[in-house]
Structure formats: structure tokens, C-alpha cells
PDB file of N, CA and C in Angstrom:
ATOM      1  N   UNK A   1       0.845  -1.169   0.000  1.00  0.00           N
ATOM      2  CA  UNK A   1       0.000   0.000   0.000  1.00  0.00           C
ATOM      3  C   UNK A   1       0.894   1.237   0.000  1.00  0.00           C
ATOM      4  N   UNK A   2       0.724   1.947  -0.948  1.00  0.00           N
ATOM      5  CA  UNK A   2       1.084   3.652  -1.135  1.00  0.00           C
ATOM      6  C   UNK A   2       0.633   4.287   0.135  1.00  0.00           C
ATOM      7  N   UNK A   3       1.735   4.974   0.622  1.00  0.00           N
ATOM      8  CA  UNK A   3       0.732   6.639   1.440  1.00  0.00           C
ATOM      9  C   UNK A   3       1.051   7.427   0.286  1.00  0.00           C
ATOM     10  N   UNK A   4      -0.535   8.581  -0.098  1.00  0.00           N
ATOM     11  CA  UNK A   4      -0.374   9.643  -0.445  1.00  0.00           C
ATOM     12  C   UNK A   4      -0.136  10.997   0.683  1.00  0.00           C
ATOM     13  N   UNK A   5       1.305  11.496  -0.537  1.00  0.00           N
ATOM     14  CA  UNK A   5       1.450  12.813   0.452  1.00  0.00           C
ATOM     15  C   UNK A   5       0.151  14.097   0.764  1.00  0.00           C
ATOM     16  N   UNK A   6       0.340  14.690   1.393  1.00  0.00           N
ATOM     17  CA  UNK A   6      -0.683  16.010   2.030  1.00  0.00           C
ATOM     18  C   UNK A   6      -0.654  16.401   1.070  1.00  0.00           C
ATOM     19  N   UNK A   7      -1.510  17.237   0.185  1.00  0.00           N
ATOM     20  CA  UNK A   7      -1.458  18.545  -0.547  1.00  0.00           C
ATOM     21  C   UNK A   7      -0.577  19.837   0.624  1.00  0.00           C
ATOM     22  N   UNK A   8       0.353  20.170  -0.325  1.00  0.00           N
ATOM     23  CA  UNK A   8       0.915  21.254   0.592  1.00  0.00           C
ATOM     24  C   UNK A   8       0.024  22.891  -0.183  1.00  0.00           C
ATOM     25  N   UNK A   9       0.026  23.510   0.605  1.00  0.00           N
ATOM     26  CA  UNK A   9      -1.067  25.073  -0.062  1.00  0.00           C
ATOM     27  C   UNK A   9       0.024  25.167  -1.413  1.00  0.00           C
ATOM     28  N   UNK A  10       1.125  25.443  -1.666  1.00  0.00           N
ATOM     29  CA  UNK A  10       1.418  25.565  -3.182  1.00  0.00           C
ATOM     30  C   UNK A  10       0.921  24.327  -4.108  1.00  0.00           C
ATOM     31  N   UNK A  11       0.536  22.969  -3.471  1.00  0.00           N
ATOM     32  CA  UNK A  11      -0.342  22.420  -4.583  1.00  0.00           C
ATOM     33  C   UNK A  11      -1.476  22.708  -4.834  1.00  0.00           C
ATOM     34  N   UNK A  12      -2.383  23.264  -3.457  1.00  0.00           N
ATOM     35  CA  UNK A  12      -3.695  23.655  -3.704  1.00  0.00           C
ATOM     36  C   UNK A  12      -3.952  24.895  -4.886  1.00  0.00           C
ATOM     37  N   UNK A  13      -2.666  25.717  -4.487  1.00  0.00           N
ATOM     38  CA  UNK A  13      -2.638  26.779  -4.501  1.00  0.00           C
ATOM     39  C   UNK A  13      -2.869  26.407  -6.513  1.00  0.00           C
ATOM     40  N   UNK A  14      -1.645  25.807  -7.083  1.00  0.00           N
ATOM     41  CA  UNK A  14      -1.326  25.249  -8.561  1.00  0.00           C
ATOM     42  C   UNK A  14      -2.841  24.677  -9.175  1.00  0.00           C
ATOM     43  N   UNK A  15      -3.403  24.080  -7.922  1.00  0.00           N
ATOM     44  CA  UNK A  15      -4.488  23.547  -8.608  1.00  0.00           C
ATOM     45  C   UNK A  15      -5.569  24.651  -9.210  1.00  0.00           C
ATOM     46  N   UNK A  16      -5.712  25.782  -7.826  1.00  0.00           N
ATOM     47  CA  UNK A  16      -6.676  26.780  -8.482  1.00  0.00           C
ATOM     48  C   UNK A  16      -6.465  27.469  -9.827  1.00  0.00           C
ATOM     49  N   UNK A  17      -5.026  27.106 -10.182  1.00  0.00           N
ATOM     50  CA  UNK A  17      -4.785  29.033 -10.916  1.00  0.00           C
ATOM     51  C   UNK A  17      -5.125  28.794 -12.085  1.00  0.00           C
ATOM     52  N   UNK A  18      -5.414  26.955 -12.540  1.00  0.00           N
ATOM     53  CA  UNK A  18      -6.357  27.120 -14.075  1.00  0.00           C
ATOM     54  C   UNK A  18      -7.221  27.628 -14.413  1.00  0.00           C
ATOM     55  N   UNK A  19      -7.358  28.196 -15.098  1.00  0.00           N
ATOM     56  CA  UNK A  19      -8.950  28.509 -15.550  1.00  0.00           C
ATOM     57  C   UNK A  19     -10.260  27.478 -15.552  1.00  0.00           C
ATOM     58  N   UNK A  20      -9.730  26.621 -16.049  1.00  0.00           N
ATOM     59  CA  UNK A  20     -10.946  25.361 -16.115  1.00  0.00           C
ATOM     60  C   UNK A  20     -11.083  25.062 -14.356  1.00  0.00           C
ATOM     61  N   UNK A  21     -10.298  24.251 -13.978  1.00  0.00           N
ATOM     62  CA  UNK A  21     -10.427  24.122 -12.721  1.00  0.00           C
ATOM     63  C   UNK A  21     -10.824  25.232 -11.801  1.00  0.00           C
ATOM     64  N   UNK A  22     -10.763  26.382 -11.879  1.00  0.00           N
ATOM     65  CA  UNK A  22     -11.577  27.335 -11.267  1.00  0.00           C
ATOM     66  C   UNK A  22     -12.724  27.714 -11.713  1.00  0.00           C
ATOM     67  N   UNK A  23     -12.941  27.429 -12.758  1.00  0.00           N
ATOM     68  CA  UNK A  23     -14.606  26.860 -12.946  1.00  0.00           C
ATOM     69  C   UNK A  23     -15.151  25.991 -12.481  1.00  0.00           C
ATOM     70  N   UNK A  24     -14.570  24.853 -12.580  1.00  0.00           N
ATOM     71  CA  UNK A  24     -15.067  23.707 -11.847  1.00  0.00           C
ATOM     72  C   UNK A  24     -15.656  24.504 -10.031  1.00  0.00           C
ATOM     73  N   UNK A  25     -14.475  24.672  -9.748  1.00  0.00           N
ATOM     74  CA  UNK A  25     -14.595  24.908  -8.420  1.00  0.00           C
ATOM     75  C   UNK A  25     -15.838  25.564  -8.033  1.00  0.00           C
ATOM     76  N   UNK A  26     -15.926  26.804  -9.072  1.00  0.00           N
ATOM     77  CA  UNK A  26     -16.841  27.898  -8.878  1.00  0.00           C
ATOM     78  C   UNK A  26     -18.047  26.966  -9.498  1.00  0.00           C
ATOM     79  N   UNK A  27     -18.646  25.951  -9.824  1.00  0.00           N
ATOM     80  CA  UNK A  27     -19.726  25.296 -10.560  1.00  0.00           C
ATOM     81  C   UNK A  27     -19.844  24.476  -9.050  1.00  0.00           C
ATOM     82  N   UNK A  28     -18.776  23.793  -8.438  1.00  0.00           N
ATOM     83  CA  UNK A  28     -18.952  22.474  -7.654  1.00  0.00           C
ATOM     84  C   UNK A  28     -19.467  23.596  -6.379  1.00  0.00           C
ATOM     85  N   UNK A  29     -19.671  25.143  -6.127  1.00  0.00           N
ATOM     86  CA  UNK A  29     -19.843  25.568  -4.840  1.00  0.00           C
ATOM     87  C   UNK A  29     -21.056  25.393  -4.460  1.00  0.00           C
ATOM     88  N   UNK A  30     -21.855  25.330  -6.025  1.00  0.00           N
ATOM     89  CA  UNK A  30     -23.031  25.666  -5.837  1.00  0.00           C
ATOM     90  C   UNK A  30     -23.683  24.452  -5.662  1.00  0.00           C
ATOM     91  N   UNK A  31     -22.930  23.302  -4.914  1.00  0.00           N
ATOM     92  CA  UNK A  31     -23.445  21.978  -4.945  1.00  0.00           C
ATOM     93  C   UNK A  31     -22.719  20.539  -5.432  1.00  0.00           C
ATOM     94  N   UNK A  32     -23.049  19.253  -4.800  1.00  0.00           N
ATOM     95  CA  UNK A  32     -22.284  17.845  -5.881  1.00  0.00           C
ATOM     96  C   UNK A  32     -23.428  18.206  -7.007  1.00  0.00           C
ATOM     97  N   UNK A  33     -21.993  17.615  -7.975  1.00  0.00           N
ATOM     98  CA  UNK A  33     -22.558  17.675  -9.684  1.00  0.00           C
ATOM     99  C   UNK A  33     -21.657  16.592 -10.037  1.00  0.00           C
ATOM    100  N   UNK A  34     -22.536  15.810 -11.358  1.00  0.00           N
ATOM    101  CA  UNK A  34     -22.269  14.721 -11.973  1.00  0.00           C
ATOM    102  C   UNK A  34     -21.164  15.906 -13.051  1.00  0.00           C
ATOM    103  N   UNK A  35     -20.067  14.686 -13.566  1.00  0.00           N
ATOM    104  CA  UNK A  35     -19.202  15.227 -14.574  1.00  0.00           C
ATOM    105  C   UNK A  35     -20.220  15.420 -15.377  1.00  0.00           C
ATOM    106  N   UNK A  36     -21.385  15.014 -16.363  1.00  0.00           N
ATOM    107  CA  UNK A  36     -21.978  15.064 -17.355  1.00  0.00           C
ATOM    108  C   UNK A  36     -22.668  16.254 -17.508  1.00  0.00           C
ATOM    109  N   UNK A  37     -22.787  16.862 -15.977  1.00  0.00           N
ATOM    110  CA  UNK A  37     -23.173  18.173 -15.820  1.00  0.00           C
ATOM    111  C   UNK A  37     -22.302  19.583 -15.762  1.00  0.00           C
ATOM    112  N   UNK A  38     -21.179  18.624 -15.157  1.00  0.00           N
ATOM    113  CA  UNK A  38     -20.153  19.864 -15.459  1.00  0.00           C
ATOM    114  C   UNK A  38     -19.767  20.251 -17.024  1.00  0.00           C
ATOM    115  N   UNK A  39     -19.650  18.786 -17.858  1.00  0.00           N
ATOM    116  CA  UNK A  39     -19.425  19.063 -19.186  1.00  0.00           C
ATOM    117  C   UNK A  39     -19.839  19.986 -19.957  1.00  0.00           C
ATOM    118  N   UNK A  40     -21.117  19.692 -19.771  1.00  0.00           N
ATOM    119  CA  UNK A  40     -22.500  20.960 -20.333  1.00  0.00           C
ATOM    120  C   UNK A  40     -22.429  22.351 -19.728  1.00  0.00           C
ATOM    121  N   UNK A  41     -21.902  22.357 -18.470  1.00  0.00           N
ATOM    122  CA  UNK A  41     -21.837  23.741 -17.890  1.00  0.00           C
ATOM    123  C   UNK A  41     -20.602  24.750 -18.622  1.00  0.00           C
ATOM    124  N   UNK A  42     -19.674  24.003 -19.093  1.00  0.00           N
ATOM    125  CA  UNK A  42     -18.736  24.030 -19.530  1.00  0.00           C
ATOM    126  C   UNK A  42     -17.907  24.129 -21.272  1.00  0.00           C
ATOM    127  N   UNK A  43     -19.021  23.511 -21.180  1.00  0.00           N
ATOM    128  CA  UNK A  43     -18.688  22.922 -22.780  1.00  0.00           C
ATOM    129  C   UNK A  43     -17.289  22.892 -23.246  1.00  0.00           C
ATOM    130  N   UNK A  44     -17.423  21.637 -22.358  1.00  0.00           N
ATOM    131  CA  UNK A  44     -15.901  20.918 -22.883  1.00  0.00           C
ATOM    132  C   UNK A  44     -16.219  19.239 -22.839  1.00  0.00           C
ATOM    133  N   UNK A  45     -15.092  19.047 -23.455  1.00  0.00           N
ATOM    134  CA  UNK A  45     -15.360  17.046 -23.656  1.00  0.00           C
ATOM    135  C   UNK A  45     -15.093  16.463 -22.038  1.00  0.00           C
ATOM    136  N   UNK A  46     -15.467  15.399 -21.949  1.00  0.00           N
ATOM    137  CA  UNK A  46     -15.450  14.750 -20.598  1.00  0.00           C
ATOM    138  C   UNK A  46     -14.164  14.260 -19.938  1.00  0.00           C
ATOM    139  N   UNK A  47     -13.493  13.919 -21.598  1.00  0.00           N
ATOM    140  CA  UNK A  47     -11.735  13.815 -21.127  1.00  0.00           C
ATOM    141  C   UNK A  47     -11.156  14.671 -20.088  1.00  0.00           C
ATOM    142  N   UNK A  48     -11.292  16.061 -20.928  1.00  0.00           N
ATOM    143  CA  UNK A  48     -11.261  17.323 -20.391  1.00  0.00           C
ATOM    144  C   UNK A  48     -11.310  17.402 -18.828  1.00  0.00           C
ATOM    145  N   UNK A  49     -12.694  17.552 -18.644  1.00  0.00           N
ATOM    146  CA  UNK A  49     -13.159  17.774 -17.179  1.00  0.00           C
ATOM    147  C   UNK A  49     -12.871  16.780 -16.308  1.00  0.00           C
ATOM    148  N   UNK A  50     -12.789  15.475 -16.741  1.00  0.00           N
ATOM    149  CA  UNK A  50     -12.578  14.542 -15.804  1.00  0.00           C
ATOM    150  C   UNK A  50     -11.035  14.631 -15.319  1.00  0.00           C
ATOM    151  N   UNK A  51     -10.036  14.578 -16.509  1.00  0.00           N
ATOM    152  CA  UNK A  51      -8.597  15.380 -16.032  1.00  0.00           C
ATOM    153  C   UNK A  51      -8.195  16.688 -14.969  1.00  0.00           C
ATOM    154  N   UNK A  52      -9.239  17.714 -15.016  1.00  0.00           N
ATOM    155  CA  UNK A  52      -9.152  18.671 -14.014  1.00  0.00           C
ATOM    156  C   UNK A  52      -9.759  18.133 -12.891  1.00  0.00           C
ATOM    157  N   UNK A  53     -10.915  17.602 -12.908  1.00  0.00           N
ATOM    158  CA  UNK A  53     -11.358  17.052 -11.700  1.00  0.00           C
ATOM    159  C   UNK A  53      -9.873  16.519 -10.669  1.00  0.00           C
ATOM    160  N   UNK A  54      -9.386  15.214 -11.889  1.00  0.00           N
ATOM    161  CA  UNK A  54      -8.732  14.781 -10.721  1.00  0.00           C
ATOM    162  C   UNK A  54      -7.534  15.321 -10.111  1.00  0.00           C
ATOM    163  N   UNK A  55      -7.065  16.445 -11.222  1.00  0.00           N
ATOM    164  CA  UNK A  55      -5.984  17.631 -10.275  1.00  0.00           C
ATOM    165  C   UNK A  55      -6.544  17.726  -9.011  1.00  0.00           C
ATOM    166  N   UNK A  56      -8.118  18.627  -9.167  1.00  0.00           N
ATOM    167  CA  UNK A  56      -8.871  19.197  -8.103  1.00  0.00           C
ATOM    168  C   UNK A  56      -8.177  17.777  -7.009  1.00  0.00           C
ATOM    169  N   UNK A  57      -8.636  16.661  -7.024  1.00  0.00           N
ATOM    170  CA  UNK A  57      -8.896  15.651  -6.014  1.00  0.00           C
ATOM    171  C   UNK A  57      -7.717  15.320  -5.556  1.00  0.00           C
ATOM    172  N   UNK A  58      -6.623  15.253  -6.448  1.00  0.00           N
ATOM    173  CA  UNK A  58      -5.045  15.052  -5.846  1.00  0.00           C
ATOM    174  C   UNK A  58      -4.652  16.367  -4.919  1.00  0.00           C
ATOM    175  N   UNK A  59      -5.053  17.471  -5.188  1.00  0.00           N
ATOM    176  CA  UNK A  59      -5.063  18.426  -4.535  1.00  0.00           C
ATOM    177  C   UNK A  59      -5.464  18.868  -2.697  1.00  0.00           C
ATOM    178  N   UNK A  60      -7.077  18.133  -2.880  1.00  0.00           N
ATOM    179  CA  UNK A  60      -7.728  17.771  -1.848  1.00  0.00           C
ATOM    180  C   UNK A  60      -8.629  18.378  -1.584  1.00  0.00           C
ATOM    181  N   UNK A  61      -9.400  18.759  -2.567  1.00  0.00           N
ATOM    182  CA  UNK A  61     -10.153  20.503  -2.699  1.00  0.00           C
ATOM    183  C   UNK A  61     -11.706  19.825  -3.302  1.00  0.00           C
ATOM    184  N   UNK A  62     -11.384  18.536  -3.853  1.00  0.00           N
ATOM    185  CA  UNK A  62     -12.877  18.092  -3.765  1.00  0.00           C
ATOM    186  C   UNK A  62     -12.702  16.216  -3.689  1.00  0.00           C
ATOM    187  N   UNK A  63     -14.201  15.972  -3.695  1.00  0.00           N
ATOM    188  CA  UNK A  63     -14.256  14.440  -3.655  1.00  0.00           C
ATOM    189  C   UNK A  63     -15.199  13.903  -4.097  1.00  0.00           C
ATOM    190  N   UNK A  64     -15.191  12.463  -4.653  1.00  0.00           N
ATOM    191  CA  UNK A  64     -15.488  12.042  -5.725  1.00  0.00           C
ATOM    192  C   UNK A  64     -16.185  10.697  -5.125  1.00  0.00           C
ATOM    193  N   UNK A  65     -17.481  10.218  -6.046  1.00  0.00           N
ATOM    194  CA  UNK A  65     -18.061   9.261  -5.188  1.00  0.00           C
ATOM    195  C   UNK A  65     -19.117   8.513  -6.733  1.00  0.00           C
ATOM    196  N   UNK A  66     -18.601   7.149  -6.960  1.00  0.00           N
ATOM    197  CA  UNK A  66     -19.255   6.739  -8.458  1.00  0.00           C
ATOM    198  C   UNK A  66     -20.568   6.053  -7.582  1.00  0.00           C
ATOM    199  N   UNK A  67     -21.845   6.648  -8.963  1.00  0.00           N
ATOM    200  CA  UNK A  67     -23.043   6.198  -8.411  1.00  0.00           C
ATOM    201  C   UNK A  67     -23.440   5.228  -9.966  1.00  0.00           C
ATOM    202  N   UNK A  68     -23.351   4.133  -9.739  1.00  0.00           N
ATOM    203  CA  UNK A  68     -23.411   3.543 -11.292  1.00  0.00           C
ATOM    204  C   UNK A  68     -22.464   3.958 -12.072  1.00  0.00           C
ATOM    205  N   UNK A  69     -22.409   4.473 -13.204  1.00  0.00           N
ATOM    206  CA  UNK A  69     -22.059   4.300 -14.406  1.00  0.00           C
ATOM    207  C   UNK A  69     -21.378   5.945 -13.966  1.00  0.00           C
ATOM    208  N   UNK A  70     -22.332   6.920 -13.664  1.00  0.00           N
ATOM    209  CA  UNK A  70     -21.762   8.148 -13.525  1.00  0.00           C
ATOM    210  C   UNK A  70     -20.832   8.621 -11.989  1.00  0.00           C
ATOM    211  N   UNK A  71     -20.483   9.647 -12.521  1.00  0.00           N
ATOM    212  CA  UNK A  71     -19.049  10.397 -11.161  1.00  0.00           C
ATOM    213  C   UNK A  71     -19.336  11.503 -10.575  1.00  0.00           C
ATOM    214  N   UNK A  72     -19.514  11.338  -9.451  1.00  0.00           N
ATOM    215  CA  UNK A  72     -20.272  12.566  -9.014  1.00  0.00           C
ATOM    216  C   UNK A  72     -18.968  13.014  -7.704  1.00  0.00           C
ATOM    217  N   UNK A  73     -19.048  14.825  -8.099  1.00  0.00           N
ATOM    218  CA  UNK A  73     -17.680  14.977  -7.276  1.00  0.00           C
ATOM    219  C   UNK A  73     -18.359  16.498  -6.222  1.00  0.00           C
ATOM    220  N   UNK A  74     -18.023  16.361  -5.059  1.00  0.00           N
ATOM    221  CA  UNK A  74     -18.422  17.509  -4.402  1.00  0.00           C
ATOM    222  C   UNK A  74     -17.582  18.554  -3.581  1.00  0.00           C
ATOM    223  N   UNK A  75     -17.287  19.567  -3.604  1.00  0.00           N
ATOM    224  CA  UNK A  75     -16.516  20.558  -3.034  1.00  0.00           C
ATOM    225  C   UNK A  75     -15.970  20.484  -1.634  1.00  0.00           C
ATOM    226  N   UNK A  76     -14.797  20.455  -1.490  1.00  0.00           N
ATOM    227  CA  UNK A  76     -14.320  20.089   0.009  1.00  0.00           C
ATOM    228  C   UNK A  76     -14.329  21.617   0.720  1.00  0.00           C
ATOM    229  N   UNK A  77     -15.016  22.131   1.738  1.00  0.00           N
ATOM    230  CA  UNK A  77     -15.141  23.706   1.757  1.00  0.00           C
ATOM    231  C   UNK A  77     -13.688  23.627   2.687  1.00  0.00           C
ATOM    232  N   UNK A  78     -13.510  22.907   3.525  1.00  0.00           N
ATOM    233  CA  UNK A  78     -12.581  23.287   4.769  1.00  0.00           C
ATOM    234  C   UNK A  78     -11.395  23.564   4.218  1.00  0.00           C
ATOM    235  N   UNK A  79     -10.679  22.871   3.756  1.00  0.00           N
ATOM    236  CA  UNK A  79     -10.136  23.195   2.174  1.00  0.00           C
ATOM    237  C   UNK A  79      -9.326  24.871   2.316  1.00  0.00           C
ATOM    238  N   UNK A  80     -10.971  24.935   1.482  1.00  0.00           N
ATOM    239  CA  UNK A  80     -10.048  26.338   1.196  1.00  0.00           C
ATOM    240  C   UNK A  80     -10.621  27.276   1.723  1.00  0.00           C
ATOM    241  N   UNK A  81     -11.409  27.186   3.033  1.00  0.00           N
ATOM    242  CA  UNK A  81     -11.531  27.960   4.149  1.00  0.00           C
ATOM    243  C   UNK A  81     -10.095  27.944   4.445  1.00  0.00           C
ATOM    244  N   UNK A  82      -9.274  27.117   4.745  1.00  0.00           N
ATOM    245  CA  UNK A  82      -8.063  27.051   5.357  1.00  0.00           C
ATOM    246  C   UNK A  82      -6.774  27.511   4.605  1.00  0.00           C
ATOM    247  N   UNK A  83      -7.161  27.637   2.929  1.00  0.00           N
ATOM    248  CA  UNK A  83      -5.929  27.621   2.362  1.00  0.00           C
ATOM    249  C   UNK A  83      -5.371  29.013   2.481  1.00  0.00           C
ATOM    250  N   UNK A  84      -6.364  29.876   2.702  1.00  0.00           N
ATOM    251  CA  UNK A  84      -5.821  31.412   3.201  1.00  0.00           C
ATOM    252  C   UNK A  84      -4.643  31.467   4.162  1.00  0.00           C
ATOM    253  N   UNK A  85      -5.307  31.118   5.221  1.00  0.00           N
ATOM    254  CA  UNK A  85      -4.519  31.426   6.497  1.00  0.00           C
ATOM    255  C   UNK A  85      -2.960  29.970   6.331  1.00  0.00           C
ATOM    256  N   UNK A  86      -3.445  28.785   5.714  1.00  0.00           N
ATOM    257  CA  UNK A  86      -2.029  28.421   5.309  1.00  0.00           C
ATOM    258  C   UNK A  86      -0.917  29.072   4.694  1.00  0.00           C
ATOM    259  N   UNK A  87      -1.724  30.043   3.658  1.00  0.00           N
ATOM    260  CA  UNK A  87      -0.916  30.739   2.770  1.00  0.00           C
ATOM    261  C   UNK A  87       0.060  31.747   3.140  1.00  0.00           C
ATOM    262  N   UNK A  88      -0.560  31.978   4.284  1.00  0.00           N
ATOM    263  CA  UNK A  88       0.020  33.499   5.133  1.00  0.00           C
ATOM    264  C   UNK A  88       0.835  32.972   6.059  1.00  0.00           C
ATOM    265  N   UNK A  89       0.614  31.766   6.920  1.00  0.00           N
ATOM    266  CA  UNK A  89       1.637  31.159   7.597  1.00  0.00           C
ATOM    267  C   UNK A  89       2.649  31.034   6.813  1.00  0.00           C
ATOM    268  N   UNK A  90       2.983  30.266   5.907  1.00  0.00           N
ATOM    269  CA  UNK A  90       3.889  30.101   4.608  1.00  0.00           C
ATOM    270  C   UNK A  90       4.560  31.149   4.779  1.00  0.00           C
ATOM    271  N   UNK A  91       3.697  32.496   4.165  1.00  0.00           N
ATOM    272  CA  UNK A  91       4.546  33.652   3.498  1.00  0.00           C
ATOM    273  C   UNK A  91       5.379  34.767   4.758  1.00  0.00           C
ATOM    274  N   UNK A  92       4.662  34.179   6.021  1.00  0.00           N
ATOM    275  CA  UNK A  92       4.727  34.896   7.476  1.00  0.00           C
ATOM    276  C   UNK A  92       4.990  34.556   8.595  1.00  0.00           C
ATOM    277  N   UNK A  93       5.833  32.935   8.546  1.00  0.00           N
ATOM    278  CA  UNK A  93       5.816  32.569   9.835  1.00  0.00           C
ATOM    279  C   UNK A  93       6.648  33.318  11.288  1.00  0.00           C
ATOM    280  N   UNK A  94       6.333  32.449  12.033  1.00  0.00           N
ATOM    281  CA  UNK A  94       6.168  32.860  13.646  1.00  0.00           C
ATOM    282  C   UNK A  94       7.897  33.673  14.553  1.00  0.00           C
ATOM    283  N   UNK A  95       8.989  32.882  13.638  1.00  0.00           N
ATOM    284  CA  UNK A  95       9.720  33.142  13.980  1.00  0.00           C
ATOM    285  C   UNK A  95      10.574  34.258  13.335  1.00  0.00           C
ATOM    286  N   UNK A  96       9.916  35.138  12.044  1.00  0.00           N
ATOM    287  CA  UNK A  96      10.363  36.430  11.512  1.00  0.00           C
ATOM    288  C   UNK A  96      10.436  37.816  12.734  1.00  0.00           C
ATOM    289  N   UNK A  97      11.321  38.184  12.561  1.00  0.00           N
ATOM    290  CA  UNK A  97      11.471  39.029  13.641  1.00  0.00           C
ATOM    291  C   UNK A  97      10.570  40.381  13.202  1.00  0.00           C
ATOM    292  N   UNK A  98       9.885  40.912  13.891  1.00  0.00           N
ATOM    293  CA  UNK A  98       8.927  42.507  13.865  1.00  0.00           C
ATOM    294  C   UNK A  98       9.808  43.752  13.637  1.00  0.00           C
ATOM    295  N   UNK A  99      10.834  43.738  14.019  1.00  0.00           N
ATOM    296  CA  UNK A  99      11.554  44.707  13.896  1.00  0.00           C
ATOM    297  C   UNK A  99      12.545  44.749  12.288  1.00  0.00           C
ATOM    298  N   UNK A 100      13.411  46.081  12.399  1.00  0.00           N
ATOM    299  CA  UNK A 100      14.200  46.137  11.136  1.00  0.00           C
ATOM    300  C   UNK A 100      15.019  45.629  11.657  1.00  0.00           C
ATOM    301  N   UNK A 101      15.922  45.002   9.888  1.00  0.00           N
ATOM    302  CA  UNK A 101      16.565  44.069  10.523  1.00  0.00           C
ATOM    303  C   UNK A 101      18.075  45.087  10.030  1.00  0.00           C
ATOM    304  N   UNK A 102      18.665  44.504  11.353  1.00  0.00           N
ATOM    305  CA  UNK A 102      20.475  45.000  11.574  1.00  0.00           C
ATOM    306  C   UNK A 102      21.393  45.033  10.674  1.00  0.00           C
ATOM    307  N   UNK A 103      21.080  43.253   9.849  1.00  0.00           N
ATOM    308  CA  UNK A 103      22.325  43.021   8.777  1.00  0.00           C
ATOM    309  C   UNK A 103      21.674  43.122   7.204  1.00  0.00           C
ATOM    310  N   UNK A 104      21.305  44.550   6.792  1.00  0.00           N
ATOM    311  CA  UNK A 104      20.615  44.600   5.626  1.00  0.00           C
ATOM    312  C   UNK A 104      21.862  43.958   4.716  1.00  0.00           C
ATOM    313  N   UNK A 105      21.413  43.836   3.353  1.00  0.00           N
ATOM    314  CA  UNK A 105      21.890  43.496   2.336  1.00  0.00           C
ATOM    315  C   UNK A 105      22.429  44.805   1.557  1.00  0.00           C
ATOM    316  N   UNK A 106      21.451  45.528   1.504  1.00  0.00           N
ATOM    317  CA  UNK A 106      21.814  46.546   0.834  1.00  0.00           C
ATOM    318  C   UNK A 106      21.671  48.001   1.897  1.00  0.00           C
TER     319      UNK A 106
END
């Protein structure tokens, strides 16, 4: 058995900045939707969407659940409630000092 790694926020982050996939996203808020519905929302081939989907899902930003024949995938909110304040930890952590610093560069 594989462990898959965490999405770290620069994967989440990679996943949003497509265009398609931020459609998706912005289509999946408003609810789970079958791919066949995203297709049409979209108008793109199923290859297509089903490939961004599963960025989205390696990512961790949505999830996916087959009902018969069709794929129905639904928006993970906590996600990216959280990916903000990950982002800022990242760009801001705890141990940067508040003050100017002594040994500039320039």
C-alpha cells in the first residue's frame, strides 16, 4: 500500500490558478454535480473535465463518489476555508522578527 502525500497550499494553490479548474470549483460551490453536468456547464469534452477534476482531487479541494455508471464529485469547503490562512503562515511565519533588521543586504 502507497501513502499519499498532504497537498501542501502551493499544490492547492497550482491547482486553483487554471482557468478550467476554477470553474469547476466555482460550478462544484453551488453543490455535488455529476461530470456530465459539469461538461455541459462548460462545454468541454469529458476527457477534459474529468482530467481537471482529478488535479482538483489530488489536490484535496474536492471528492469524488461513483453512483453507477456516472461520477459525481463535491466541493471540500474546509479546504479552502483554510488555504488562506495556510498561505500566510507560509509567506509569514512565527519566527520572523517585527523589527528592522540590523544586517541589511543593501
Amino acid at each position: 500500500m502507497t501513502t499519499l502525500a498532504v497537498p501542501t497550499v502551493l499544490d492547492q494553490l497550482k491547482a486553483l490558478s487554471h482557468e478550467i479548474r476554477y470553474d469547476l470549483v466555482r460550478h462544484l460551490a453551488r453543490g455535488e454535480r455529476c461530470v456530465c453536468d459539469l461538461e455541459t456547464a462548460l462545454a468541454l469534452p469529458q476527457s477534459k473535465v474529468s482530467y481537471h477534476l482529478g488535479i482538483l482531487r489530488e489536490a484535496g479541494l474536492v471528492s469524488s463518489e461513483q453512483r453507477g455508471k456516472n461520477m459525481y464529485y463535491t466541493l471540500k469547503t474546509q479546504p479552502l476555508f483554510l488555504l488562506g490562512g495556510g498561505l500566510l503562515a507560509e509567506l509569514f511565519p512565527d519566527d520572523l522578527p517585527l523589527t528592522h533588521q540590523m544586517k541589511s543586504v543593501c
